[in-house]
Protein backbone atom coordinates (compact mmCIF):
# COMPACT_ATOMS: atom_id res chain seq x y z
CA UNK A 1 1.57 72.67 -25.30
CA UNK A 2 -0.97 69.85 -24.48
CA UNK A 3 -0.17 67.52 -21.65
CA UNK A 4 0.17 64.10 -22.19
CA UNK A 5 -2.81 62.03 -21.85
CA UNK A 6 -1.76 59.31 -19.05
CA UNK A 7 -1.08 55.89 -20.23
CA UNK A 8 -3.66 53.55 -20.36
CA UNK A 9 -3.88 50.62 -17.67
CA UNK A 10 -3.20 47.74 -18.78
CA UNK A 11 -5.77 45.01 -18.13
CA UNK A 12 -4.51 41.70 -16.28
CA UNK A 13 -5.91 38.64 -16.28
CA UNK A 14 -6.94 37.36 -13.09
CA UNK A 15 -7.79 33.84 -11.70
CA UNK A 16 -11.56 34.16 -12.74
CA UNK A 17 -10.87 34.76 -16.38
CA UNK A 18 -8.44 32.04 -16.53
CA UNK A 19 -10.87 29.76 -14.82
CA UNK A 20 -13.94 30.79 -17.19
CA UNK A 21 -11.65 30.25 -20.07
CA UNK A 22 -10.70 26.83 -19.03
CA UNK A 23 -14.64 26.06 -18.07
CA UNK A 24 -15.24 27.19 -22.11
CA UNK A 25 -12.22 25.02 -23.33
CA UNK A 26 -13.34 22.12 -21.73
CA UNK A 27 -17.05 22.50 -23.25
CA UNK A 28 -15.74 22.71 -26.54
CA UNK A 29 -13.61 20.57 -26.22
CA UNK A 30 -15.76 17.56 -23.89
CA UNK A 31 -16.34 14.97 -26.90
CA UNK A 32 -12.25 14.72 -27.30
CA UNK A 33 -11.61 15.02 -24.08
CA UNK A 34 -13.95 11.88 -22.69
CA UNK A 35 -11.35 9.72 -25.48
CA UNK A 36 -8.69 10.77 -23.94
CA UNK A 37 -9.65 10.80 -20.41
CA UNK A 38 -11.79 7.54 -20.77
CA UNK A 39 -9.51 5.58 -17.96
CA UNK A 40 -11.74 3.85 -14.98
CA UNK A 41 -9.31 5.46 -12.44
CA UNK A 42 -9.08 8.87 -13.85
CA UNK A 43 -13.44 8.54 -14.01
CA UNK A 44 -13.36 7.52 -10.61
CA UNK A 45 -11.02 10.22 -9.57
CA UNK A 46 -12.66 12.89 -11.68
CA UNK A 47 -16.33 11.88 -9.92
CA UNK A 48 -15.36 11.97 -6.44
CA UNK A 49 -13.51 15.12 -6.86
CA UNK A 50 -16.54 16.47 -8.40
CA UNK A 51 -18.53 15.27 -5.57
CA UNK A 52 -16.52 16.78 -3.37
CA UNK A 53 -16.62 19.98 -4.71
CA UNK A 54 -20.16 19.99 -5.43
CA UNK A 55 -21.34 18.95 -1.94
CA UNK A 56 -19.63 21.62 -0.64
CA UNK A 57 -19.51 24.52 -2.43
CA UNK A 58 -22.97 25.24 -1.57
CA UNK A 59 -22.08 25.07 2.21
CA UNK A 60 -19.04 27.16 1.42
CA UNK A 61 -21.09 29.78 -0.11
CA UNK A 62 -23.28 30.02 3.06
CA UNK A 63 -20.34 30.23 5.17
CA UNK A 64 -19.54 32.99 3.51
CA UNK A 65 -22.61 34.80 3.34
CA UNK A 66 -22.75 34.68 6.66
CA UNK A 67 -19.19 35.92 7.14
CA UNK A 68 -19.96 38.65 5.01
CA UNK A 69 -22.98 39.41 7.27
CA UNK A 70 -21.00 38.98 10.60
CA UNK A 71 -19.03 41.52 8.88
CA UNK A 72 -21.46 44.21 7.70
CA UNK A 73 -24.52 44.12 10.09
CA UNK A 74 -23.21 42.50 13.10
CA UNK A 75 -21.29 44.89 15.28
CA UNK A 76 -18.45 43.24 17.40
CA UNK A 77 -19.71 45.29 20.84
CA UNK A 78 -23.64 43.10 19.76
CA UNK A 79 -21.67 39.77 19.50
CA UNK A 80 -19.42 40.04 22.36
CA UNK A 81 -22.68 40.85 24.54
CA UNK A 82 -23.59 37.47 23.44
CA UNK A 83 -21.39 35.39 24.68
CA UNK A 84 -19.60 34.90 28.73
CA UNK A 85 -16.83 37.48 28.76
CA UNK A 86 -15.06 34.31 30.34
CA UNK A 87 -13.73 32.21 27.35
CA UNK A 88 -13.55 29.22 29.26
CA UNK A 89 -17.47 29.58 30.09
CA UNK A 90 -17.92 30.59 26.44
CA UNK A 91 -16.32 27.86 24.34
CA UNK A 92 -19.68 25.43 25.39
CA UNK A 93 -22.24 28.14 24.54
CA UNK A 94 -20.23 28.69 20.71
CA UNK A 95 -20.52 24.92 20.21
CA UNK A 96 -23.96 24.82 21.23
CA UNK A 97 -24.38 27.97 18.41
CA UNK A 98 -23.46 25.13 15.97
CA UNK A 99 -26.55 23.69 16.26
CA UNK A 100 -28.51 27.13 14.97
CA UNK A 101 -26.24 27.50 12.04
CA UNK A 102 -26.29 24.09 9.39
CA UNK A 103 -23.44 23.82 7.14
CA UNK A 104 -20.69 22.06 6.75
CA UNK A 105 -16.70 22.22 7.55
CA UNK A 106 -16.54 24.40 4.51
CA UNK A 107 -18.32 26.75 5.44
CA UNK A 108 -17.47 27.56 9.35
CA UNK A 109 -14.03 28.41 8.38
CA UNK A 110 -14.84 31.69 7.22
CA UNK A 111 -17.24 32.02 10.02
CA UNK A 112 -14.67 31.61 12.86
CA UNK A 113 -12.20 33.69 10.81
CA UNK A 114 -14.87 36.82 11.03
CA UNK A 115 -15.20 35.82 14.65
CA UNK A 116 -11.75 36.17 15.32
CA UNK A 117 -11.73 39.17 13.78
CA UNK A 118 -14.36 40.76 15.73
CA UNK A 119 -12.11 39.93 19.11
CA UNK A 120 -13.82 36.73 19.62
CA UNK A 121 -11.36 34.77 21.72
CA UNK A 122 -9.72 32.22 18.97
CA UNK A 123 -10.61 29.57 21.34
CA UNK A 124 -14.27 30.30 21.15
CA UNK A 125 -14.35 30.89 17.85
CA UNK A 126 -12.83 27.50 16.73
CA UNK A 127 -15.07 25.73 19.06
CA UNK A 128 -17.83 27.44 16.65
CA UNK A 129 -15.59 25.78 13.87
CA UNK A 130 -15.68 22.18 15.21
CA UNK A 131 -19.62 21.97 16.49
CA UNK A 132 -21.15 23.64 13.56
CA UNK A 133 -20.55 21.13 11.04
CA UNK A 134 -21.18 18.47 13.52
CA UNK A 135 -23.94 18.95 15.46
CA UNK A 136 -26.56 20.97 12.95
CA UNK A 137 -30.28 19.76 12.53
CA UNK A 138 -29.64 18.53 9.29
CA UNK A 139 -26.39 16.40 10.26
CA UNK A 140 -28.53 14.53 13.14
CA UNK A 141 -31.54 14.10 10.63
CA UNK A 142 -29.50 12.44 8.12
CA UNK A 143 -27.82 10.38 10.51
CA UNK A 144 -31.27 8.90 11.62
CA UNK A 145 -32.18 8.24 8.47
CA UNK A 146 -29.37 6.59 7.83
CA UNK A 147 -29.47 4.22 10.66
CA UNK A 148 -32.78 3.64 11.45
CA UNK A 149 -31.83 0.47 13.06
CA UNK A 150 -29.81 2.17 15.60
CA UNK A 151 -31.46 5.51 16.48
CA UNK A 152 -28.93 5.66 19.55
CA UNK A 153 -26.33 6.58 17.14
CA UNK A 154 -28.23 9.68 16.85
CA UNK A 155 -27.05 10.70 20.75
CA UNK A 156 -23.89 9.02 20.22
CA UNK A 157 -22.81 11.32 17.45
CA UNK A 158 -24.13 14.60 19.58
CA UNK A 159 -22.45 13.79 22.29
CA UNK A 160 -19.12 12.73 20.33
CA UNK A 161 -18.91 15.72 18.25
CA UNK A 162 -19.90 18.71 20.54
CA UNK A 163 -17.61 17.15 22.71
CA UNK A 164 -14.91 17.17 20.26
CA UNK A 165 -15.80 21.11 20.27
CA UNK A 166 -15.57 21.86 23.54
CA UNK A 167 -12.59 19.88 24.57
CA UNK A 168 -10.70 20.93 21.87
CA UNK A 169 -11.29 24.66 22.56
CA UNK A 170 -10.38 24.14 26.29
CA UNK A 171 -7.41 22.83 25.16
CA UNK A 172 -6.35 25.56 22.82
CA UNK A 173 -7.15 27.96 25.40
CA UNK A 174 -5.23 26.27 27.36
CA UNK A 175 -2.36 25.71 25.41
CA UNK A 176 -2.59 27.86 22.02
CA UNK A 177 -0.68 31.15 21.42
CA UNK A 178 -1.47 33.85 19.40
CA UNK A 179 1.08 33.58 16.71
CA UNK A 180 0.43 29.88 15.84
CA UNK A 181 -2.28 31.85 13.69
CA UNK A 182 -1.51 33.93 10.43
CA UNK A 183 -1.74 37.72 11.55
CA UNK A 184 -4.27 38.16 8.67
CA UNK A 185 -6.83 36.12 10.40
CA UNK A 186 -6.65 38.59 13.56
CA UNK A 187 -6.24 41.72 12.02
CA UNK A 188 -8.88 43.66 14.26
CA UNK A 189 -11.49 44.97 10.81
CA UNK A 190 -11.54 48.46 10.01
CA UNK A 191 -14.15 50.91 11.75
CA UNK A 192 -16.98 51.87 10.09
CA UNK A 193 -16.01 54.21 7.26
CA UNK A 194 -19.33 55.13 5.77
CA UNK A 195 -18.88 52.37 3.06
CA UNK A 196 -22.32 51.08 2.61
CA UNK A 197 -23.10 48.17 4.64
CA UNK A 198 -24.28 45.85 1.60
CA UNK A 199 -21.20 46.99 -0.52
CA UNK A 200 -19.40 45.74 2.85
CA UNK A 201 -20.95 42.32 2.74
CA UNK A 202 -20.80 41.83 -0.88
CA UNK A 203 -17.02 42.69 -1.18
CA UNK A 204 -16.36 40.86 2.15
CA UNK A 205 -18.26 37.57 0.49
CA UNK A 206 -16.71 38.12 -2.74
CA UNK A 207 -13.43 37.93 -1.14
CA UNK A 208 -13.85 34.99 1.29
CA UNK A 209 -15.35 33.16 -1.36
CA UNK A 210 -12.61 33.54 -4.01
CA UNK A 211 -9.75 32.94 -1.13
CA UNK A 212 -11.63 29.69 0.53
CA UNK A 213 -12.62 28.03 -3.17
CA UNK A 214 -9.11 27.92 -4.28
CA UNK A 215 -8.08 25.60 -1.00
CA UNK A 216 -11.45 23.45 -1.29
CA UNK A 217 -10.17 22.62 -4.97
CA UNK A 218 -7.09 21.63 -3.71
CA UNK A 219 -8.62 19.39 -1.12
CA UNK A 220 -10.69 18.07 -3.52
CA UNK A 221 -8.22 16.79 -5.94
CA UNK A 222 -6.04 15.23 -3.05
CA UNK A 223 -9.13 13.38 -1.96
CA UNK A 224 -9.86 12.35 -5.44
CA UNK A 225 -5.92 10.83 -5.70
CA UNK A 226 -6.42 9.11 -2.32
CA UNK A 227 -10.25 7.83 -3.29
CA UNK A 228 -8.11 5.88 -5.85
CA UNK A 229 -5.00 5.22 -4.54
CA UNK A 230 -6.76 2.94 -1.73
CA UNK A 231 -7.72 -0.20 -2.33
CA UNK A 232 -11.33 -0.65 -1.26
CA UNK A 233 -10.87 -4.32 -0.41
CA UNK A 234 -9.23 -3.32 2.99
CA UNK A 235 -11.90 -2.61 4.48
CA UNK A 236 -13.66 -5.90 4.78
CA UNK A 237 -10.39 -7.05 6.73
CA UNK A 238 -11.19 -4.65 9.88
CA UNK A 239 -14.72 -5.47 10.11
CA UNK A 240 -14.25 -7.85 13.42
CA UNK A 241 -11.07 -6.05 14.59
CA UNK A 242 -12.12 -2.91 16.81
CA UNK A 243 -8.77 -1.15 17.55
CA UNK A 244 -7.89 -1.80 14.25
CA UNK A 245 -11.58 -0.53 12.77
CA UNK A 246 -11.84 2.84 14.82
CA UNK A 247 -8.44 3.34 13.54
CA UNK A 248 -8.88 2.76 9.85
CA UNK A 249 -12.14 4.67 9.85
CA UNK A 250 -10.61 7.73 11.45
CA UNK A 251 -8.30 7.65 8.41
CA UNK A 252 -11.07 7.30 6.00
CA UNK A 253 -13.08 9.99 7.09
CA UNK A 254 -9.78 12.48 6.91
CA UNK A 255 -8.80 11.32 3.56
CA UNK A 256 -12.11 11.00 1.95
CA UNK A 257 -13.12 14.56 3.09
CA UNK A 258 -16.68 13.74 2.52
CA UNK A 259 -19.60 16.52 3.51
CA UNK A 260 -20.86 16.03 7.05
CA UNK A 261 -24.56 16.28 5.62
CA UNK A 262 -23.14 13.15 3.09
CA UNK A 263 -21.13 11.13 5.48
CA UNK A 264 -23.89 8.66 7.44
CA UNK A 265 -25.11 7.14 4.56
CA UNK A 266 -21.48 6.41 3.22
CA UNK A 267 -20.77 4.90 7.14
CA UNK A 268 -24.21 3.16 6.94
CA UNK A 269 -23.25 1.17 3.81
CA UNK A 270 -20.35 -0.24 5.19
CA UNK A 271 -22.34 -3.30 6.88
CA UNK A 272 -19.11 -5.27 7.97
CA UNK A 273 -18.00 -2.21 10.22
CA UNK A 274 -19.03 -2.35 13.49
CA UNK A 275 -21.18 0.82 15.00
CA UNK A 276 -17.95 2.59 17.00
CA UNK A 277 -15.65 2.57 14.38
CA UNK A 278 -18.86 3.63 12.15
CA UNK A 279 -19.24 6.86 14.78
CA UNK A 280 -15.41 7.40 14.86
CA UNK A 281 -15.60 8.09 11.00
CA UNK A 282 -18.52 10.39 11.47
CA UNK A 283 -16.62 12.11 14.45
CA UNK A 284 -13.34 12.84 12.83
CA UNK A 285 -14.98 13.77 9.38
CA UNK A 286 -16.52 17.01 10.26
CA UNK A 287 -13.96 18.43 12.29
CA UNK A 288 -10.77 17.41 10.29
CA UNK A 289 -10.11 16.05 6.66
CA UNK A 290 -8.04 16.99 3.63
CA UNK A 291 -9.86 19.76 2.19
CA UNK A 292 -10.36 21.03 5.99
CA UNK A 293 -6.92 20.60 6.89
CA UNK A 294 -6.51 22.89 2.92
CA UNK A 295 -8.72 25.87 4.29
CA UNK A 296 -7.21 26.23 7.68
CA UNK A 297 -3.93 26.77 6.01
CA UNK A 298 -4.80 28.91 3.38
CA UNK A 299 -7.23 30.63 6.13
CA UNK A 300 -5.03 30.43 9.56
CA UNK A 301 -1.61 29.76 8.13
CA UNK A 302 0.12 26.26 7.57
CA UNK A 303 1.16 26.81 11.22
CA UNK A 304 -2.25 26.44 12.67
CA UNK A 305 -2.93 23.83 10.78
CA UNK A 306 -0.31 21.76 11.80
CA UNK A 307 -0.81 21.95 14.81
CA UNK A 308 -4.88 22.09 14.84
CA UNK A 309 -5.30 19.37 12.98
CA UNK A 310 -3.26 16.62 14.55
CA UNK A 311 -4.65 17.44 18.26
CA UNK A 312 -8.71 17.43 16.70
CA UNK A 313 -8.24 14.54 15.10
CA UNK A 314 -6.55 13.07 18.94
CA UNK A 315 -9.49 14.16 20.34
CA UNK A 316 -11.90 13.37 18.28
CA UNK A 317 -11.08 9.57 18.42
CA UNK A 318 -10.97 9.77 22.07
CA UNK A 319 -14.36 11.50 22.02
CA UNK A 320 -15.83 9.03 19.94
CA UNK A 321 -14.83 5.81 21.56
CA UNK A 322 -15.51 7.15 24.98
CA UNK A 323 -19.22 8.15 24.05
CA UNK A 324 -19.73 4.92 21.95
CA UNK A 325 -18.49 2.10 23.83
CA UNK A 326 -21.48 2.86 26.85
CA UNK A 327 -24.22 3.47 24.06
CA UNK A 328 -23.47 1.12 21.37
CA UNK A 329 -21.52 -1.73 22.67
CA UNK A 330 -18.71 -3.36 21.23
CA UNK A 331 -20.08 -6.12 19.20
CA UNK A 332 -22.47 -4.39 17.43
């Protein structure tokens, strides 16, 4: 008598094929679809949420190449040697890493995760997560172009933003606990067991990529909503109000969840803003918006990120003002 062959697995169908076959449906299917669709708010939602995405997926995907690389190549003993045992000392020196690494919020999310992983203190590592985005060559480039009128506001945004980092991560060291964050995001990684190191970073990438996309859809389509919910009219009524103006921008820049490589020529065009609430919005931006506040949850737990969120933003405004009221003035 013959055994029994075993039953063949069945094949599921997994978020990627239901994504590709929604990509195909909506090729087909474009010419109908632009009828039905063919409402100005619904084209103005649709194109912000595509610019949304599309700024930052790229950033996303070199967060998490370099989270896969952390990962695979970069032993935790190597990285721990480069930082001050001391994580009150070591906080600064991770924000000024943010300057070697460009990218945007997307994409040091992943980072600080792997970070954390390799028993980086979570205080350092999110100090990473605030400067990197901030602070990067190609952030203080396009923010010179952008104002070349006002090259101060180069400085200004420096000094705001890394000390956004470094307070912040003082403060959580200070003050943060261990379970605020998901246990998944601390989970010490696995030692070395013989897997190929590329296999490692591809599968780690893979993953991180697939788990952080998801959330930076989601933030996407609430910025989108918000893009058209708000009146753009508003803004003109702030322009000679300052409390009023830094406040008002700081909401902008979390609800529009623009890419910090993006955000100074969006500030920039806003001529009837004056310069501090200007620096406010590209303060707050980098370090906290929708689609940020999306990832931390989905990466740190919905824990963290209510309670992350609300004190960056705090300090970030306080940051900002402090650094631009010396530098720029008030009536500029």
């Amino acid at each position: 008598m013959t055994a029994t062959s075993a039953p063949a697995r069945r094949r599921r169908i997994g978020s990627l094929q239901v994504l590709c076959a929604v990509v195909l449906v909506a090729l087909l299917a474009q010419e109908y679809l632009l009828k039905v669709f063919d409402v100005p708010a619904l084209r103005t939602g649709s194109t912000v949420f595509v610019a949304v995405v599309v700024q930052a997926l790229p950033f996303l995907v070199l967060g998490v190449l370099i989270s896969g690389a952390i990962t695979a190549f970069l032993p935790a003993e190597r990285l721990r040697r480069l930082l001050p045992r001391r994580a009150g000392l070591a906080v600064p020196v991770a924000g000024l890493a943010g300057v070697a690494l460009p990218g945007c919020e997307c994409a040091s999310v992943p980072v600080a995760r792997r970070l954390m992983q390799q028993r980086v203190a979570p205080a350092v590592a999110l100090a990473f997560l605030l400067a990197s985005p901030a602070i990067n060559p190609i952030v203080l480039v396009t923010t010179a172009v952008a104002f070349p009128g006002a090259p101060e506001m180069v400085l200004a945004r420096f000094a705001g933003s890394f000390g956004t980092a470094v307070v912040t991560g003082w403060l959580w060291h200070r003050f943060g606990r261990a379970e605020w964050i998901a246990e998944h995001a601390l989970r010490k990684l696995p030692r070395d067991d013989g897997t190929p190191r590329w296999r490692v970073f591809t599968e780690t990438a893979r993953h991180d990529l697939v788990e952080a996309g998801g959330f930076l859809v989601l933030g996407g389509v609430a910025s989108a909503v918000l893009n058209v919910v708000v009146p753009q009219s508003w803004l003109g009524a702030v322009g000679g109000q300052l409390v009023l103006g830094v406040l008002v921008m700081a909401v902008l820049a979390v609800v529009l969840a623009l890419c910090s490589e993006a955000d100074a020529f969006v500030a920039a065009s806003l001529s009837a803003i004056p310069l501090v609430p200007k620096l406010v919005f590209l303060v707050v931006g980098p370090v906290v918006d929708l689609k940020l506040i999306a990832l931390q949850a989905g990466t740190f737990g919905r824990g963290f990120a209510a309670r992350f969120a609300p004190l960056t933003f705090l300090v970030a405004v306080v940051c900002a003002v402090a650094v631009g009221v010396p530098l720029l003035g008030v009536d500029r």
